[in-house]
Every structure is written in structure tokens, then in C-alpha cells.
N, C-alpha and C. Protein backbone atom coordinates (compact mmCIF):
# COMPACT_ATOMS: atom_id res chain seq x y z
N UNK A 1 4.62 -13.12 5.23
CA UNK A 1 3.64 -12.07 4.99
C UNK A 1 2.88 -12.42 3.72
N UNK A 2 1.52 -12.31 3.73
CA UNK A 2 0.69 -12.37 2.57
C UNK A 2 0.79 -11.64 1.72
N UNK A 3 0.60 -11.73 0.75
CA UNK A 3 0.40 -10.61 -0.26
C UNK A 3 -0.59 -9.68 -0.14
N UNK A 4 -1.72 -10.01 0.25
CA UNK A 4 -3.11 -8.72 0.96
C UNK A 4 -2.11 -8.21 1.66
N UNK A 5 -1.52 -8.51 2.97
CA UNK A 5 -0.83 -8.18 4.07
C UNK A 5 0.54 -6.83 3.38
N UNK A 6 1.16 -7.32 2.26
CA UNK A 6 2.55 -6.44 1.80
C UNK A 6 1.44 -5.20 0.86
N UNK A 7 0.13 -5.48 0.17
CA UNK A 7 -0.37 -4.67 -0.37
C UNK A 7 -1.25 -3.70 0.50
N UNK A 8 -1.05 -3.94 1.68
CA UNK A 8 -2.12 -2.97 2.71
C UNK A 8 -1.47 -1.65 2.96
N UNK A 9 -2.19 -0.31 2.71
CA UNK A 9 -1.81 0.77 2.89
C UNK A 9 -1.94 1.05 4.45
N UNK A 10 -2.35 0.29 5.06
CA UNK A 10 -2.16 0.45 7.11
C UNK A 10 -1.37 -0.64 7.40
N UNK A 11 -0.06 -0.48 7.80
CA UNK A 11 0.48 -1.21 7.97
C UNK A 11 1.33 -1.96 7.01
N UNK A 12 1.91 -1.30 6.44
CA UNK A 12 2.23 -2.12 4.82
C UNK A 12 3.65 -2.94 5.18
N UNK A 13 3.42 -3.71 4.35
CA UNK A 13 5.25 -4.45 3.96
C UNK A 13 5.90 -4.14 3.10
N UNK A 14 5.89 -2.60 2.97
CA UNK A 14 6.65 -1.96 2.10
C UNK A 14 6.16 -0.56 1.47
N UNK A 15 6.72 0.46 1.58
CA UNK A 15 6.80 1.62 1.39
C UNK A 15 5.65 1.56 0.30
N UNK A 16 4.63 2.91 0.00
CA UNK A 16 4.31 2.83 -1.18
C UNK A 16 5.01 4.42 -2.02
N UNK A 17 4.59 3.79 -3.22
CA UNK A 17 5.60 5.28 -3.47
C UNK A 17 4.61 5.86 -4.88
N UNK A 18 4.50 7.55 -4.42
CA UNK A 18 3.67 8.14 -4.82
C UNK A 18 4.21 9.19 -5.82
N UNK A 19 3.92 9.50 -6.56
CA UNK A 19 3.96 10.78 -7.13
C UNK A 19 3.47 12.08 -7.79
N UNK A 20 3.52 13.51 -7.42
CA UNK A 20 3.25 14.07 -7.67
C UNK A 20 3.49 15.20 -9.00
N UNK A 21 3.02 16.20 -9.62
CA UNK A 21 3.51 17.15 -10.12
C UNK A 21 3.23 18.28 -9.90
N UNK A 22 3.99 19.39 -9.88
CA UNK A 22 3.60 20.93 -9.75
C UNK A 22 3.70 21.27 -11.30
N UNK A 23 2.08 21.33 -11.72
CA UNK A 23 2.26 21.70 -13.01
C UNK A 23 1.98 23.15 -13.24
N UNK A 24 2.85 23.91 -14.28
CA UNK A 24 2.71 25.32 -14.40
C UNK A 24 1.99 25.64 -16.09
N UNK A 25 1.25 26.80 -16.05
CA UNK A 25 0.82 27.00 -17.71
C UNK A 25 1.06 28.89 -16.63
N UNK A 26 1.87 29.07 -17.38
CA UNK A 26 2.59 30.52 -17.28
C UNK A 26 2.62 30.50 -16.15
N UNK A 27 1.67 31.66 -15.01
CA UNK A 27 2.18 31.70 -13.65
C UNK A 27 0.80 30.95 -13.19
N UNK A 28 0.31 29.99 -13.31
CA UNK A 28 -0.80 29.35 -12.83
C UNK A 28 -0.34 27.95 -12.77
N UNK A 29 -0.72 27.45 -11.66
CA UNK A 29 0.16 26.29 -11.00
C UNK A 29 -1.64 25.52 -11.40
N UNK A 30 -1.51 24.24 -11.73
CA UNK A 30 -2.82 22.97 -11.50
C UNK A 30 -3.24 22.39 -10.25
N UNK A 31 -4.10 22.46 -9.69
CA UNK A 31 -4.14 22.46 -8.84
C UNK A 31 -5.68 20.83 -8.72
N UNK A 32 -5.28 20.27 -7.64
CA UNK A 32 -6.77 19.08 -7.93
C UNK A 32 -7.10 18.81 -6.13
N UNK A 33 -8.75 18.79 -6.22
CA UNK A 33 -9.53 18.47 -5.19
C UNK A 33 -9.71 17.49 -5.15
N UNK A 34 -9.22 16.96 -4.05
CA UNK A 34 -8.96 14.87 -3.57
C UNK A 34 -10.41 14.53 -3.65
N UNK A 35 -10.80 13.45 -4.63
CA UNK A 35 -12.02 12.97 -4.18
C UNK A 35 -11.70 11.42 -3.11
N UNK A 36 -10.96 11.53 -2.92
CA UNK A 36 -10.88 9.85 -2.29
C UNK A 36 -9.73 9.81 -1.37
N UNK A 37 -9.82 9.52 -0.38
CA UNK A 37 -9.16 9.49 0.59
C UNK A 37 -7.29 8.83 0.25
N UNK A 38 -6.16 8.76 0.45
CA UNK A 38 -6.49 9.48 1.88
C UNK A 38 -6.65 11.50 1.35
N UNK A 39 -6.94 12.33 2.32
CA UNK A 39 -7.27 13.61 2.27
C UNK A 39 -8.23 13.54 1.05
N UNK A 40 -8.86 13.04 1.15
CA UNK A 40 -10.38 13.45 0.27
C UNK A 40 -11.08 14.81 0.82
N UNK A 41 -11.22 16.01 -0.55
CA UNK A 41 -12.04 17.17 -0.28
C UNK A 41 -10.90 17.99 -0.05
N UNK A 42 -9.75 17.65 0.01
CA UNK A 42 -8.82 18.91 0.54
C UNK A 42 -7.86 18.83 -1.15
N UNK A 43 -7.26 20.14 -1.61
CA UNK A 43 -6.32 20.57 -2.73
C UNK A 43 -5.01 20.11 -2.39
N UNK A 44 -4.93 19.81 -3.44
CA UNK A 44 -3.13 19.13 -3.73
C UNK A 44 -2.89 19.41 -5.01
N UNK A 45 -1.59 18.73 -5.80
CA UNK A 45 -1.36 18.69 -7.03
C UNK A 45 -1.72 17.71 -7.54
N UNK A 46 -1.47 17.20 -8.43
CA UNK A 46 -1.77 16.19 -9.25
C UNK A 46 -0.96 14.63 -8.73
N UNK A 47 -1.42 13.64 -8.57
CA UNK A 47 -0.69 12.96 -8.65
C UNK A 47 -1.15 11.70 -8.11
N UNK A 48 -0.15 10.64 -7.76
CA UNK A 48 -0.98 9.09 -7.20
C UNK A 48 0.47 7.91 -7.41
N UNK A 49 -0.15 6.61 -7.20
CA UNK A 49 0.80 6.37 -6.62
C UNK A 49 1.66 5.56 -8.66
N UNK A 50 2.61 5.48 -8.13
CA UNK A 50 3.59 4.34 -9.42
C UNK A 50 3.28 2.99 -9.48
N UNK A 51 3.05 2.52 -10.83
CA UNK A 51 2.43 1.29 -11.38
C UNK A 51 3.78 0.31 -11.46
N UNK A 52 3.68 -0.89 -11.43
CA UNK A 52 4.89 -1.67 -11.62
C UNK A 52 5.00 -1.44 -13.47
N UNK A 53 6.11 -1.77 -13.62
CA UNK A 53 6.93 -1.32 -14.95
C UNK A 53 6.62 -0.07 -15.37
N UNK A 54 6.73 0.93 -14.57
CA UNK A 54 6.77 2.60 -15.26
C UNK A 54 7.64 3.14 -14.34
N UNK A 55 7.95 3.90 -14.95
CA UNK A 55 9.19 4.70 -14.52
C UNK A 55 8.54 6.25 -13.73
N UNK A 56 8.90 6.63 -12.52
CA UNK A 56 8.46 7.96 -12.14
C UNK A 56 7.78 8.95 -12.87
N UNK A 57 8.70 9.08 -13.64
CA UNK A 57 8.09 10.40 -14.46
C UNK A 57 7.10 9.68 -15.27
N UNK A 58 6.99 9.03 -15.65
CA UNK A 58 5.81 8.24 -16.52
C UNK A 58 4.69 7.99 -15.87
N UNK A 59 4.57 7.62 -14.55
CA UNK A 59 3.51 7.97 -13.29
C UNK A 59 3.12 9.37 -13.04
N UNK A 60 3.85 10.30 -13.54
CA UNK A 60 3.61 11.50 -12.81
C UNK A 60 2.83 12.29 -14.44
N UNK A 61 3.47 11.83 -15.36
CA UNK A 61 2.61 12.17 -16.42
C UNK A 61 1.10 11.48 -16.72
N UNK A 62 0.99 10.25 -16.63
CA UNK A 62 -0.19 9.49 -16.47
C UNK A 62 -0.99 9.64 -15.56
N UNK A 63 -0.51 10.20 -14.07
CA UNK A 63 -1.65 10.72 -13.28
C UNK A 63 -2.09 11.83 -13.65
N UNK A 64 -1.22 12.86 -14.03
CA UNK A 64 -1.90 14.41 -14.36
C UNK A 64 -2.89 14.41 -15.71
N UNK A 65 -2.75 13.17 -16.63
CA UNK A 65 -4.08 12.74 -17.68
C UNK A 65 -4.59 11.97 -17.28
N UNK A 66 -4.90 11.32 -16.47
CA UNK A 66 -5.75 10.85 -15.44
C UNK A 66 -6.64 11.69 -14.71
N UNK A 67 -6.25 12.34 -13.90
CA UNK A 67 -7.02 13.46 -13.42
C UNK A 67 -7.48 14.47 -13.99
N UNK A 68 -6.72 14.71 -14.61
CA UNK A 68 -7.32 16.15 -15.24
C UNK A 68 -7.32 16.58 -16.49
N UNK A 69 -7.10 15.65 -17.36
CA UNK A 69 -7.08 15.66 -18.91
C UNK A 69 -5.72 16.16 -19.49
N UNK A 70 -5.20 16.86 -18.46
CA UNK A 70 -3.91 18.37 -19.12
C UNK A 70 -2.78 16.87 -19.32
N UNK A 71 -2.05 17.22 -20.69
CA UNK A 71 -1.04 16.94 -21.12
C UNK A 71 0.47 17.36 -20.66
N UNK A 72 1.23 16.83 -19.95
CA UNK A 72 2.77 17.99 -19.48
C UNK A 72 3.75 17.07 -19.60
N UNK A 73 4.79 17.97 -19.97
CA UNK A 73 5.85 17.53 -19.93
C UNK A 73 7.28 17.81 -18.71
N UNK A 74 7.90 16.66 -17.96
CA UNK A 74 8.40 17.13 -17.29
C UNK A 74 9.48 17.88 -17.15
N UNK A 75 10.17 18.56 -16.29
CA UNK A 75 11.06 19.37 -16.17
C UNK A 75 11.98 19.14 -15.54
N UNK A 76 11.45 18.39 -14.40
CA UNK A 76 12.86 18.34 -13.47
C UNK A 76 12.37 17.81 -11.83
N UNK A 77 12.91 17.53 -10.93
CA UNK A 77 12.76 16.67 -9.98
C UNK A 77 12.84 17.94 -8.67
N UNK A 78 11.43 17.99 -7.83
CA UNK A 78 11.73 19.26 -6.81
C UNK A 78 12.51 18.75 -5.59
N UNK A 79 11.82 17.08 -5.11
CA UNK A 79 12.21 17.15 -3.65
C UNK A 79 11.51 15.19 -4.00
N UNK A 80 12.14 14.73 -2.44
CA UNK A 80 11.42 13.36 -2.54
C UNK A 80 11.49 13.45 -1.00
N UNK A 81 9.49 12.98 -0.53
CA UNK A 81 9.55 13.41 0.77
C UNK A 81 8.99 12.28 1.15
N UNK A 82 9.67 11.84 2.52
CA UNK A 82 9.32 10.46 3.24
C UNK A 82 8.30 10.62 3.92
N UNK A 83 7.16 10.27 4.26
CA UNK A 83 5.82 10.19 4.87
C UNK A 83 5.77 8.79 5.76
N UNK A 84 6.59 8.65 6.86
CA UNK A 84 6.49 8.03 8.10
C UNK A 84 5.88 7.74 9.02
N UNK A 85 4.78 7.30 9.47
CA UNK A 85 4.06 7.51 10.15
C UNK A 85 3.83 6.58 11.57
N UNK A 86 4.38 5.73 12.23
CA UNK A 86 3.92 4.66 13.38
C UNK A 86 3.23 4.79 14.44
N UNK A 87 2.52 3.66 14.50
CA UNK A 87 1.60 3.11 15.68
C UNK A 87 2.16 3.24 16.72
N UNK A 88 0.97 4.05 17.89
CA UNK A 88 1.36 3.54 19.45
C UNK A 88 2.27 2.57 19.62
N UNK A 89 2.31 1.33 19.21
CA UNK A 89 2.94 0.07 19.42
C UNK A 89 4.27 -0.20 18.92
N UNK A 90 4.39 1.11 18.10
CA UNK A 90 5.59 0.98 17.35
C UNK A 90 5.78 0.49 16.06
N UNK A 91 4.59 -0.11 15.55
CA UNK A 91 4.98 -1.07 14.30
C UNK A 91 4.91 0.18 13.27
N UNK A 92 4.95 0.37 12.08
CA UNK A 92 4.81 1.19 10.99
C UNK A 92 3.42 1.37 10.97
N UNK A 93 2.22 2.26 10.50
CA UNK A 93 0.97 2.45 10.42
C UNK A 93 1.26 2.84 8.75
N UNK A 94 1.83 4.12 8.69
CA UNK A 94 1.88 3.94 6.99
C UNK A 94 3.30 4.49 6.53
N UNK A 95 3.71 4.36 5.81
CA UNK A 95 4.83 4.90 4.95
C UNK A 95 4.60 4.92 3.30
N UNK A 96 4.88 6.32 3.10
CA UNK A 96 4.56 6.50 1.78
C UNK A 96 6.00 7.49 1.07
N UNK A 97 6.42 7.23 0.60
CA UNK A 97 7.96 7.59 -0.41
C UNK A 97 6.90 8.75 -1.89
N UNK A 98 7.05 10.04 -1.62
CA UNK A 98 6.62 10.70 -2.71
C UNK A 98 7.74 11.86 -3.46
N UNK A 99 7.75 11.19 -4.57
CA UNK A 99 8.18 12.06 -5.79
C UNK A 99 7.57 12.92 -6.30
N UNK A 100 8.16 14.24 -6.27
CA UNK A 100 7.72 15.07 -6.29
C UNK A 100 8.76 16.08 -7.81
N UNK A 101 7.59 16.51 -9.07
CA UNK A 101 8.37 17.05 -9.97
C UNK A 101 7.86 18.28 -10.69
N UNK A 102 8.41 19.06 -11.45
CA UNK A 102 7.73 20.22 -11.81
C UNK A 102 7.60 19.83 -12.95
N UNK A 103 6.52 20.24 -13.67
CA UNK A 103 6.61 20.69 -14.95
C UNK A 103 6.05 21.47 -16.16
N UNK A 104 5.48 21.48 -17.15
CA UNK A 104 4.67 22.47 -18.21
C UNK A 104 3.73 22.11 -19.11
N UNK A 105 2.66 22.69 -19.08
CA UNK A 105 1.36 22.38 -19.52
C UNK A 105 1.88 22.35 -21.07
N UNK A 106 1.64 21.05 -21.89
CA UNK A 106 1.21 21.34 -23.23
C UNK A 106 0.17 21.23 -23.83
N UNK A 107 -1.02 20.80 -23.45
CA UNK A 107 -2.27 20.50 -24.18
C UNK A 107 -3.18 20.46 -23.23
N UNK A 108 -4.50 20.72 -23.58
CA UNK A 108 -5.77 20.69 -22.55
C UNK A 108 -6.21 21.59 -21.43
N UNK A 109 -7.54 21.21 -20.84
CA UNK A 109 -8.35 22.23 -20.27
C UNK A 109 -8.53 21.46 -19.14
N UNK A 110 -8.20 21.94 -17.60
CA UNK A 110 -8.42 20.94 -16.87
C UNK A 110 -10.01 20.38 -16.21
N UNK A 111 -9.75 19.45 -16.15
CA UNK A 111 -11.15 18.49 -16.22
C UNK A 111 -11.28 17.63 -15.42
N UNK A 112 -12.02 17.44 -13.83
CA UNK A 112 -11.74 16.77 -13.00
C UNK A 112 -12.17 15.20 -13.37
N UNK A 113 -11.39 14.36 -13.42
CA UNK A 113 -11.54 13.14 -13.64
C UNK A 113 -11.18 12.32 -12.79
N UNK A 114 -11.07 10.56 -12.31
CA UNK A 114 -10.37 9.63 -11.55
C UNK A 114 -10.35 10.37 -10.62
N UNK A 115 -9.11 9.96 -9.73
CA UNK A 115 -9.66 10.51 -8.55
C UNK A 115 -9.74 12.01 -8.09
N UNK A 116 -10.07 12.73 -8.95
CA UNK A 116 -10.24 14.23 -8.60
C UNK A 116 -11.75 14.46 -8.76
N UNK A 117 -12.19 15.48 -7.84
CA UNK A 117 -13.54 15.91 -7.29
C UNK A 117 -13.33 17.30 -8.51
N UNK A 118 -12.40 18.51 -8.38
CA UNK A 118 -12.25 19.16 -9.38
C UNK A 118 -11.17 19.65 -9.63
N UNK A 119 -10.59 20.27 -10.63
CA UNK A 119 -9.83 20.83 -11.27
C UNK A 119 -9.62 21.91 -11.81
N UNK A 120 -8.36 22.93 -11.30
CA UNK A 120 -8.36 24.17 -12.00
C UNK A 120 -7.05 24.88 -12.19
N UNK A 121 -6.47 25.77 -12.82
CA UNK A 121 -5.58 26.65 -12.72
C UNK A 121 -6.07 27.47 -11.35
N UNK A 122 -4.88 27.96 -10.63
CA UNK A 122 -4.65 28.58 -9.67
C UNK A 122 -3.25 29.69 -10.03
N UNK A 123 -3.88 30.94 -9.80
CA UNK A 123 -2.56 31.50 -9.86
C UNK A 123 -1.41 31.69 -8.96
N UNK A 124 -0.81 32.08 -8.58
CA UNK A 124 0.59 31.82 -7.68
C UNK A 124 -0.01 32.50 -6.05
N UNK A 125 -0.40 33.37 -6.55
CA UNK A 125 -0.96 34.41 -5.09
C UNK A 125 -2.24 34.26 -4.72
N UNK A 126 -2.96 33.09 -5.52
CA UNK A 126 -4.48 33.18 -4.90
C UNK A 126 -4.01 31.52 -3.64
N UNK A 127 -2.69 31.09 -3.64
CA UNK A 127 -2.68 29.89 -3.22
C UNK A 127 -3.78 29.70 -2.02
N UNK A 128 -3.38 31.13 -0.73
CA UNK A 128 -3.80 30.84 0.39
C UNK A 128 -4.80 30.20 0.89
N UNK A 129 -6.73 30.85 -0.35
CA UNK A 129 -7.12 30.37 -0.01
C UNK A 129 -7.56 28.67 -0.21
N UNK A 130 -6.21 27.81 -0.92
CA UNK A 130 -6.30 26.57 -0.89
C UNK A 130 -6.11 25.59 0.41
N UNK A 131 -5.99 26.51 1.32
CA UNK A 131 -5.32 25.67 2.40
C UNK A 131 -4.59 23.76 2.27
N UNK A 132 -3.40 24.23 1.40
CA UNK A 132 -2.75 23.59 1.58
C UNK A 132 -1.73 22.65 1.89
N UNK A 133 -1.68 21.51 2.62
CA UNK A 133 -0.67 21.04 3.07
C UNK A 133 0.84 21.73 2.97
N UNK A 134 1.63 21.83 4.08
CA UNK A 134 2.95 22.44 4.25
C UNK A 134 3.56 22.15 3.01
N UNK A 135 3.86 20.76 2.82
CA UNK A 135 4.90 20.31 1.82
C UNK A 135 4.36 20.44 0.43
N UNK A 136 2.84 20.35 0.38
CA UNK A 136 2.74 20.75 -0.93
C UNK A 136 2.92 22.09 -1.37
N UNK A 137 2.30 23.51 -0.64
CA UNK A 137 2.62 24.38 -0.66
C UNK A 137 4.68 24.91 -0.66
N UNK A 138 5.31 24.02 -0.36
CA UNK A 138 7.01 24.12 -0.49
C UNK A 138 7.12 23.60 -1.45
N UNK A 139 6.31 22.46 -1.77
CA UNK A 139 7.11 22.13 -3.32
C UNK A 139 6.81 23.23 -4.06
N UNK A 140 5.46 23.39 -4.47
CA UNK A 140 4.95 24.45 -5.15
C UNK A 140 5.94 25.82 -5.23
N UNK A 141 6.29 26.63 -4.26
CA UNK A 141 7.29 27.50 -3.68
C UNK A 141 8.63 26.90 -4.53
N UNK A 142 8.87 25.80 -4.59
CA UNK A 142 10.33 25.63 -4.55
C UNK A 142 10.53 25.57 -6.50
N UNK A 143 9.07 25.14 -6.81
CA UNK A 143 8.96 25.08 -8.31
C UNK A 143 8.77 26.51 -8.82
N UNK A 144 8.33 27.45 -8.07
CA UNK A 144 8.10 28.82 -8.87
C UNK A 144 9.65 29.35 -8.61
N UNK A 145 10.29 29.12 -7.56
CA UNK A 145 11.62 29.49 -7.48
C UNK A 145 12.70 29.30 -8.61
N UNK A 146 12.32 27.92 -8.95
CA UNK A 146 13.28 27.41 -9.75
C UNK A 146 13.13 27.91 -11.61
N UNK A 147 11.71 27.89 -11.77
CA UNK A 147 11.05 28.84 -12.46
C UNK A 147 11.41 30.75 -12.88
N UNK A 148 11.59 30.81 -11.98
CA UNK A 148 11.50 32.65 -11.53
C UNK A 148 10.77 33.57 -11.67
N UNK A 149 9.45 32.55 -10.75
CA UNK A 149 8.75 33.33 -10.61
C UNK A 149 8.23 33.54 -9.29
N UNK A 150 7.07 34.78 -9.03
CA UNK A 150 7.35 35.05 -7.80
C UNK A 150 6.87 33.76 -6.49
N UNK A 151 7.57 34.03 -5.55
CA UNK A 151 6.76 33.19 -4.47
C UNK A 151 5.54 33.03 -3.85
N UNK A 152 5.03 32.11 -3.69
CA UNK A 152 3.42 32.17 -3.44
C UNK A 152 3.40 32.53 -1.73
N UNK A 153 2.18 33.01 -1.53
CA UNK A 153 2.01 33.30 -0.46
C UNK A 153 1.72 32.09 0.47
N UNK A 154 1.74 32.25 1.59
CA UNK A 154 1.44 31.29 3.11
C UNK A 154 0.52 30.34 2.51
């Protein structure tokens, strides 16, 4: 296998592995509009994929100042969700390994940057109209839980 070939996100020779954060500043979760595929234009959290020699959480802090200027520190680890995907033919089409972590705003105003279209606080109950992905919306859920605070809606 080539190296183009092990670095291709269709079809890869090897998992890529992503990470996210559910960042909180009191009961307002961060929230960022994909400018770039994949899901470009649709809300998620913060996040992207891990650089060789950094450690998870060091990806997950460097994407959220990447995107959005906000400074956080992490908290703790929600979930790690396998993203499987294969071809008619059977071969793998994509696989993506995402880490997924909560944590707390210390500095800054969010500011859509890299690959975010925009950026904002969201409060816990306005989630719905983000229409967002199942699993992001559960992590999110599973971080206000752990938190204690209330659960976000559908």
C-alpha cells in the first residue's frame, strides 16, 4: 500500500482518529458550524482529527483554539465512538475512531475560525433547533449529566 493509498479518507489503510469536545461555560455548551466537509454547514462540537506526536487531549484542546479561539481545559473522557462504514463490495469505505471529551471554558469569545463557518454558545434547551447528529447530541446529554445539569432536549 502507498502512502497516498494508507492516507486516503475513502478507503483508508487505517482508521483515522478524531476528536471532539463538549465544551461548557456554565449551562451553554460551544457549539461549531462545519465549514468543510465531511458534514459541511451542519453543527457539531468542536473538534478534528489527532496530529502525530500529540496526545488526545492535546488534539482536542488545539482544535477548540483552532476553531474558535475559546481556551478549555479538559475534564474527563465521555465516550469513544467507532464510525464504520463499508462498500457494496465489502471493502472498508471509511472508518473513523472519535474521542470524545468534556470540558470548561477558560478564556475567550467564540470566533469562527479553520474549519468552522461559525461559532457560538448554545444553551442546553435551545439544542433542538441545531439539528444535530444522534451521537453528538448523546455526548452532549451525557456531558450535562455528568455535570448536573439539566438534559437537553431531542
Amino acid at each position: 500500500m502507498t502512502r497516498v493509498e494508507a492516507d486516503s479518507r475513502d478507503y483508508p489503510g487505517r482508521p483515522w482518529v478524531g476528536v471532539g469536545v463538549v465544551v461548557f461555560k456554565h449551562d451553554n455548551v460551544l457549539l461549531v458550524q462545519r465549514a468543510k466537509p465531511p458534514r459541511a454547514g451542519t453543527w457539531s462540537i468542536p473538534g478534528g482529527m489527532q496530529e502525530l506526536g500529540e496526545t488526545a487531549q492535546q488534539a482536542g484542546i488545539r482544535e477548540v483554539r483552532e476553531e474558535t479561539g475559546i481556551t478549555v481545559a479538559i475534564d474527563g473522557l465521555i465516550d469513544i465512538i467507532d464510525v464504520i462504514l463499508p462498500a457494496e463490495d465489502g471493502r472498508i469505505r471509511t472508518h473513523y475512531t472519535l474521542i470524545d471529551y468534556h470540558a470548561h471554558w477558560l478564556s475567550g469569545d467564540p470566533k469562527a475560525a479553520d474549519d468552522a463557518h461559525d461559532a457560538r454558545w448554545v444553551r442546553l434547551d435551545a439544542l433542538a433547533g441545531y439539528r444535530l447528529w444522534s451521537e453528538t447530541l448523546r455526548v452532549i446529554r451525557e456531558s450535562a449529566r455528568v455535570r448536573g445539569l439539566p438534559a437537553p432536549g431531542k
